[in-house]
Protein backbone atom coordinates (compact mmCIF):
# COMPACT_ATOMS: atom_id res chain seq x y z
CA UNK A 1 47.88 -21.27 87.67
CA UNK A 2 50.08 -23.21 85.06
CA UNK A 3 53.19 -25.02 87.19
CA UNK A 4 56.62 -23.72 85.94
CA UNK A 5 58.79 -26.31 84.47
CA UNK A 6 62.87 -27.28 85.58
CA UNK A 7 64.73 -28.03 82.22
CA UNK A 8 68.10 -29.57 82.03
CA UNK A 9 69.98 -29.05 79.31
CA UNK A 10 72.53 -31.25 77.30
CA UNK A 11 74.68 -29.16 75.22
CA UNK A 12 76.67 -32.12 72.70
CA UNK A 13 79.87 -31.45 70.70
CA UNK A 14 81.12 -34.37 69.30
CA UNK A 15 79.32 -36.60 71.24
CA UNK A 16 79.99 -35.30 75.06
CA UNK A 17 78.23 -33.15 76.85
CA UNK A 18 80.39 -29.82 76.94
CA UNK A 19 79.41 -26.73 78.79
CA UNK A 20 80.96 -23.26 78.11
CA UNK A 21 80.83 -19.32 79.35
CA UNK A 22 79.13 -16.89 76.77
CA UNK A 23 79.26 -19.60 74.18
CA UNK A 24 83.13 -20.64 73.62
CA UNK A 25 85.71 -21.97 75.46
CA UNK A 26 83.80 -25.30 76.31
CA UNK A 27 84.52 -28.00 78.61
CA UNK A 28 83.51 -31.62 78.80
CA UNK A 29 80.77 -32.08 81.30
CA UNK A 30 80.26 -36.34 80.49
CA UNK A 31 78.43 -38.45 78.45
CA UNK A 32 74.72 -37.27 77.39
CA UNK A 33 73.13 -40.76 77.78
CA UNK A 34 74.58 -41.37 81.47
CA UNK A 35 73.32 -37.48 82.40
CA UNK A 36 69.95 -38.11 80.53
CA UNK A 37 69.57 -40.76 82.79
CA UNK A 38 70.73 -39.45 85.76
CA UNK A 39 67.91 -36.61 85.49
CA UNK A 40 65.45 -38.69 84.31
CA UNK A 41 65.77 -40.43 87.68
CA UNK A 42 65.95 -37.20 90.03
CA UNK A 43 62.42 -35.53 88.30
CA UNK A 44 63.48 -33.43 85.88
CA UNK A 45 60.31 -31.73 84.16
CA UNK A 46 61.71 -31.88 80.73
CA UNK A 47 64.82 -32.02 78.55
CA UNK A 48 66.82 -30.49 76.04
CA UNK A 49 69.36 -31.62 73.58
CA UNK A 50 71.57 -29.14 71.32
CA UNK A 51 74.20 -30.93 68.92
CA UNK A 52 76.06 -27.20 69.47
CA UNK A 53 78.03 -27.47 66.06
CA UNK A 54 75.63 -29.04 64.06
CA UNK A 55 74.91 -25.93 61.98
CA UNK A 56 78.53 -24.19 62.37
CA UNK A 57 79.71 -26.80 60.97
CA UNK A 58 76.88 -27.15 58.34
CA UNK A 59 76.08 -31.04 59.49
CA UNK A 60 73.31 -32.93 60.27
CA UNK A 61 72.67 -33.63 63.76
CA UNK A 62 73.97 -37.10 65.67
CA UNK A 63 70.91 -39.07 65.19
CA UNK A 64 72.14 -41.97 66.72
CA UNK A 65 73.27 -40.10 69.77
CA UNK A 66 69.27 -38.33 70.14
CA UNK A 67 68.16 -42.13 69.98
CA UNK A 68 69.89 -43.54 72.63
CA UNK A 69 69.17 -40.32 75.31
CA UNK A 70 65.28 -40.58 74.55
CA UNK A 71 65.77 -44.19 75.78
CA UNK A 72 66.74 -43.24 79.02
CA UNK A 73 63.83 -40.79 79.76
CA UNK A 74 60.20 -41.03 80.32
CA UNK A 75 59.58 -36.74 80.00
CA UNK A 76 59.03 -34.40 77.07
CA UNK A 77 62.84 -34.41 74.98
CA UNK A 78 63.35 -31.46 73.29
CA UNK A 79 65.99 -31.73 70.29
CA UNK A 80 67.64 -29.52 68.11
CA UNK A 81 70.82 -28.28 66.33
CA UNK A 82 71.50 -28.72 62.40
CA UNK A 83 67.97 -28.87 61.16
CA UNK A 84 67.01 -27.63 58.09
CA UNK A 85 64.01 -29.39 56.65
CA UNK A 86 61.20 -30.57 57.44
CA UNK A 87 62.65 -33.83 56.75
CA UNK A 88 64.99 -33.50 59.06
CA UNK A 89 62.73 -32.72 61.68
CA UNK A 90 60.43 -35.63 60.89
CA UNK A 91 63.82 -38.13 61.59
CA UNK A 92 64.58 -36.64 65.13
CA UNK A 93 60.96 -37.06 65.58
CA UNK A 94 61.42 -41.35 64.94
CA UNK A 95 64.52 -40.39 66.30
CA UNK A 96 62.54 -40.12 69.92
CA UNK A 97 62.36 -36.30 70.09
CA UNK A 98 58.77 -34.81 71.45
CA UNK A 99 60.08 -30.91 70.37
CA UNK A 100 61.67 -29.68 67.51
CA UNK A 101 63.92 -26.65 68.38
CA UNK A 102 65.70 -24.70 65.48
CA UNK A 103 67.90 -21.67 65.42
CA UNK A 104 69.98 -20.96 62.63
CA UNK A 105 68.20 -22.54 59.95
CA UNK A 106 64.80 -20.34 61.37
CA UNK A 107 66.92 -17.10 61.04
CA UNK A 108 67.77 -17.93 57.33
CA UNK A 109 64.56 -19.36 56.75
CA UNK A 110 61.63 -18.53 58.47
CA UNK A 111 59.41 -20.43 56.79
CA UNK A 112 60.52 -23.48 57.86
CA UNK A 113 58.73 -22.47 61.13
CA UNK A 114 55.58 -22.22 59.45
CA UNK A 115 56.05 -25.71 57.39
CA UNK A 116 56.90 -27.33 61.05
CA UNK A 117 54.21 -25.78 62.87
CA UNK A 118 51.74 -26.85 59.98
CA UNK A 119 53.71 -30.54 59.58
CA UNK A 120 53.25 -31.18 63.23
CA UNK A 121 51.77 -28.70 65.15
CA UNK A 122 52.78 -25.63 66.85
CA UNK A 123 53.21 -27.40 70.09
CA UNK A 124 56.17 -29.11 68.76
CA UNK A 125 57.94 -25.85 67.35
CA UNK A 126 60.55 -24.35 69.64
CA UNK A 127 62.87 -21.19 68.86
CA UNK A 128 66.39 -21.13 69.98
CA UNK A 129 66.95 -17.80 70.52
CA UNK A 130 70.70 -16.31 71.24
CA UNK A 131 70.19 -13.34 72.13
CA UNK A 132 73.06 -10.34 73.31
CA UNK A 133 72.40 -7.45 74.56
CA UNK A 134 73.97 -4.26 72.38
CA UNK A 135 72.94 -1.44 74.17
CA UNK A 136 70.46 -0.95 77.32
CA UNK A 137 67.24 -2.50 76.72
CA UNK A 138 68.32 -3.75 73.29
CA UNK A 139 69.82 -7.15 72.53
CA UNK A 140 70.22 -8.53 68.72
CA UNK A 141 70.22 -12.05 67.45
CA UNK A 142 73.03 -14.31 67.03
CA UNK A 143 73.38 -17.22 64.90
CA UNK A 144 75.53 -20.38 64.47
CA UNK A 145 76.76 -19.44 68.14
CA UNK A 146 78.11 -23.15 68.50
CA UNK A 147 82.03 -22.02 67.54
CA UNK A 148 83.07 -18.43 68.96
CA UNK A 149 79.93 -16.87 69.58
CA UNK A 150 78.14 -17.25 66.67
CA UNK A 151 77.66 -14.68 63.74
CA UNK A 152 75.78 -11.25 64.51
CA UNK A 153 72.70 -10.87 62.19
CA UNK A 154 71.83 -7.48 63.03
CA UNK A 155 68.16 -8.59 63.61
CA UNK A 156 66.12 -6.87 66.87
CA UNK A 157 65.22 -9.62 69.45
CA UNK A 158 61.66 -8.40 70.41
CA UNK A 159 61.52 -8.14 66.09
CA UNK A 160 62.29 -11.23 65.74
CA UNK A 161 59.80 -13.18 68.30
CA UNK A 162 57.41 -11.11 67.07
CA UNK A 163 57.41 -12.86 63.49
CA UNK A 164 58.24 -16.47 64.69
CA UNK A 165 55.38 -16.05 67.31
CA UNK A 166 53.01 -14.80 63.72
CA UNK A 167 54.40 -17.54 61.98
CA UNK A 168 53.49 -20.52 64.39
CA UNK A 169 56.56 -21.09 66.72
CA UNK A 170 54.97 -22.69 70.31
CA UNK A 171 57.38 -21.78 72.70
CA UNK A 172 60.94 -19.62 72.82
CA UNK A 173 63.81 -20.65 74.75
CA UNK A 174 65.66 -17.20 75.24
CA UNK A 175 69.27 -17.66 75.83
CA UNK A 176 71.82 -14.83 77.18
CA UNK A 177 74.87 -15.07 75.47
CA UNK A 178 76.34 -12.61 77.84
CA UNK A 179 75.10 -14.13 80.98
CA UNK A 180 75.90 -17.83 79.75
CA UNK A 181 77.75 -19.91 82.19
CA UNK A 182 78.96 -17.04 84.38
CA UNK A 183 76.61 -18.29 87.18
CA UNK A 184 75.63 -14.76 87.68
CA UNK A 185 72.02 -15.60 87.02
CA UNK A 186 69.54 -14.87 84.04
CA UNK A 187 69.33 -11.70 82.17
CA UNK A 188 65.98 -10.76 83.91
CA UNK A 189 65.28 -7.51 81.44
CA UNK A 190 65.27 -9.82 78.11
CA UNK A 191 63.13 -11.95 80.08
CA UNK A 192 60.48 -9.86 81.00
CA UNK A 193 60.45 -7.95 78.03
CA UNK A 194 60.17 -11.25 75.80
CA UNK A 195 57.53 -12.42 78.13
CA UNK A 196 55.53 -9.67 77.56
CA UNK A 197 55.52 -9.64 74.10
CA UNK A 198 54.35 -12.55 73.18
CA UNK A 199 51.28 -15.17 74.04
CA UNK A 200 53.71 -18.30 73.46
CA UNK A 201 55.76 -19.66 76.59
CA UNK A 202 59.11 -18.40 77.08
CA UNK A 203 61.84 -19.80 78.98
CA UNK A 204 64.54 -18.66 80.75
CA UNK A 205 68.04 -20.30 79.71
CA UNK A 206 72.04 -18.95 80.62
CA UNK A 207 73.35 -18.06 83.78
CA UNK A 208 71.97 -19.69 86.39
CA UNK A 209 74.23 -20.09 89.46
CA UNK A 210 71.70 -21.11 92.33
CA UNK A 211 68.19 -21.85 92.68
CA UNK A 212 67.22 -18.07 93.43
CA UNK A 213 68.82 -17.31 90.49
CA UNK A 214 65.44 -19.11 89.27
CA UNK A 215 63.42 -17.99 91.38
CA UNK A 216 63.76 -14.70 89.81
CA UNK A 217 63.58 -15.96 86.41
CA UNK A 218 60.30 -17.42 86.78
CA UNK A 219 58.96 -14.14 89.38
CA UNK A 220 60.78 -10.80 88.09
CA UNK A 221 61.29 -12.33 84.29
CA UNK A 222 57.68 -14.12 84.33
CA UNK A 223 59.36 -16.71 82.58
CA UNK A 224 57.33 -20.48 82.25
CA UNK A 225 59.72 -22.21 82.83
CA UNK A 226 63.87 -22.32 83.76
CA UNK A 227 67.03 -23.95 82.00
CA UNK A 228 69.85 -25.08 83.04
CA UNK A 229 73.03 -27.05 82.48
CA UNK A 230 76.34 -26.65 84.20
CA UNK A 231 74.46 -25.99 87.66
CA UNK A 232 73.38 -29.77 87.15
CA UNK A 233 76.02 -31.10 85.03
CA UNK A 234 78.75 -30.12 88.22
CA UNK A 235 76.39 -31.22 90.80
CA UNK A 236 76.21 -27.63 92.22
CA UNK A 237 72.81 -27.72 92.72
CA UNK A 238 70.44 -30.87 92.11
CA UNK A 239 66.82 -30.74 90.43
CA UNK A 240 64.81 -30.98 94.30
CA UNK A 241 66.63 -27.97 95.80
CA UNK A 242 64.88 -25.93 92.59
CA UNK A 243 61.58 -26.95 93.39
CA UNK A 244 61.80 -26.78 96.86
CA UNK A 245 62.91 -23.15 96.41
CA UNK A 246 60.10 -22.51 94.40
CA UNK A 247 57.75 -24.36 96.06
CA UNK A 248 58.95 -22.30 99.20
CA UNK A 249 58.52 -19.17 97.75
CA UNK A 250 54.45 -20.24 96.54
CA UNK A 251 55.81 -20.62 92.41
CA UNK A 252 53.23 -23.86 91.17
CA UNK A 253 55.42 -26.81 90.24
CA UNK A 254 55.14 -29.92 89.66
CA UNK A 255 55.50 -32.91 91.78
CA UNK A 256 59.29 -32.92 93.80
């Protein structure tokens, strides 16, 4: 059985690491090379970096910044935010970053997933997905969700994975707009139902407000693996006391 994977998250607005609830009203959380650092050193399986108004406010992403935070760590950096090209992608790779992840600029252009996948591999292709839910058992995508929600685009979610999946996207980070830094836990439905749609792996990303909160993620949503931010970012709960719940509770992980 494939181990599931703890994620920390650094959400960057000009150059701190902010954290929000359902997308606005964001706070700063500290500096993203000092917290890169910091979970580098307590065994975080992997990390992810989102300049949050890169494409809001139709900018490239902080280059520099991504440089100096895949200094400090020795684990798979995921990057994304404001890219639009495969040229773009190609610099954050230099840049340090093991995963591209793209959002807005996938939405508009969905190609671009196929020219990354085919550039550099599927494995290196991530989809940002902000997802909220409009009825039961629907949710629609979101896009440029960096200032005030984001835009509505009026596209289906499970529509949506469907053709990134066909077009060569490796893995989907689903995020919950509405569950996003309520600490209420993940939206377990989108989960699932993403899971089971595709053959790519999906992970789990807003809401988390204790390690059980992740424990269901990765059990009841089937997820691969769990994300997090302000949990970490506020010292509220610390990298070990996930996989020790998990490892508890017989979910595969890997080394504490």
């Amino acid at each position: 059985m494939l181990t599931k994977r703890i994620i920390s998250c650094l959400d960057v607005k000009e150059g701190r690491v902010v954290k929000g609830i359902k997308f606005s009203n964001h706070k700063d959380a500290g500096d993203p090379i000092t917290l890169a650092n910091k979970y580098n050193s307590e065994g975080v399986d992997e990390l992810v970096f989102y300049d949050i108004t890169a494409s809001s406010d139709n900018r490239n992403i902080m280059a520099n910044i991504v440089s100096k935070v895949a200094e400090q760590v020795f684990i798979p950096l995921t990057v994304g935010g404001g890219l639009r090209t495969i040229d773009d992608m190609h610099q954050m790779l230099r840049a340090g970053a093991d995963k591209i992840s793209i959002n807005t600029a996938a939405v508009e252009n969905p190609t671009l997933i196929k020219e990354g996948a085919e550039s550099f591999g599927s494995q290196c292709i991530v989809l940002g997905l902000d997802a909220i839910k409009t009825q039961p058992g629907q949710w629609k995508v979101r896009i440029r969700t960096g200032r005030d929600g984001g835009e509505d685009t009026g596209m289906d979610v499970l529509q949506w994975v469907h053709q990134a999946t066909d077009l060569g996207v490796g893995e989907i980070v689903v995020n919950s707009i509405d569950q996003d830094g309520t600490g209420s836990g993940y939206d377990l439905d989108l989960l699932k139902i993403i899971s089971n749609s595709v053959n790519v792996p999906v992970i789990a990303s807003g809401g988390a407000g204790n390690a059980t909160h992740m424990l269901e993620a990765v059990s009841i949503g089937e997820a691969d693996a769990v994300l997090a931010a302000g949990v970490f970012h506020y010292g509220k709960l610390t990298i070990s006391e996930v996989k020790e719940t998990l490892s508890n509770n017989g979910i595969p992980i890997r080394d504490i």
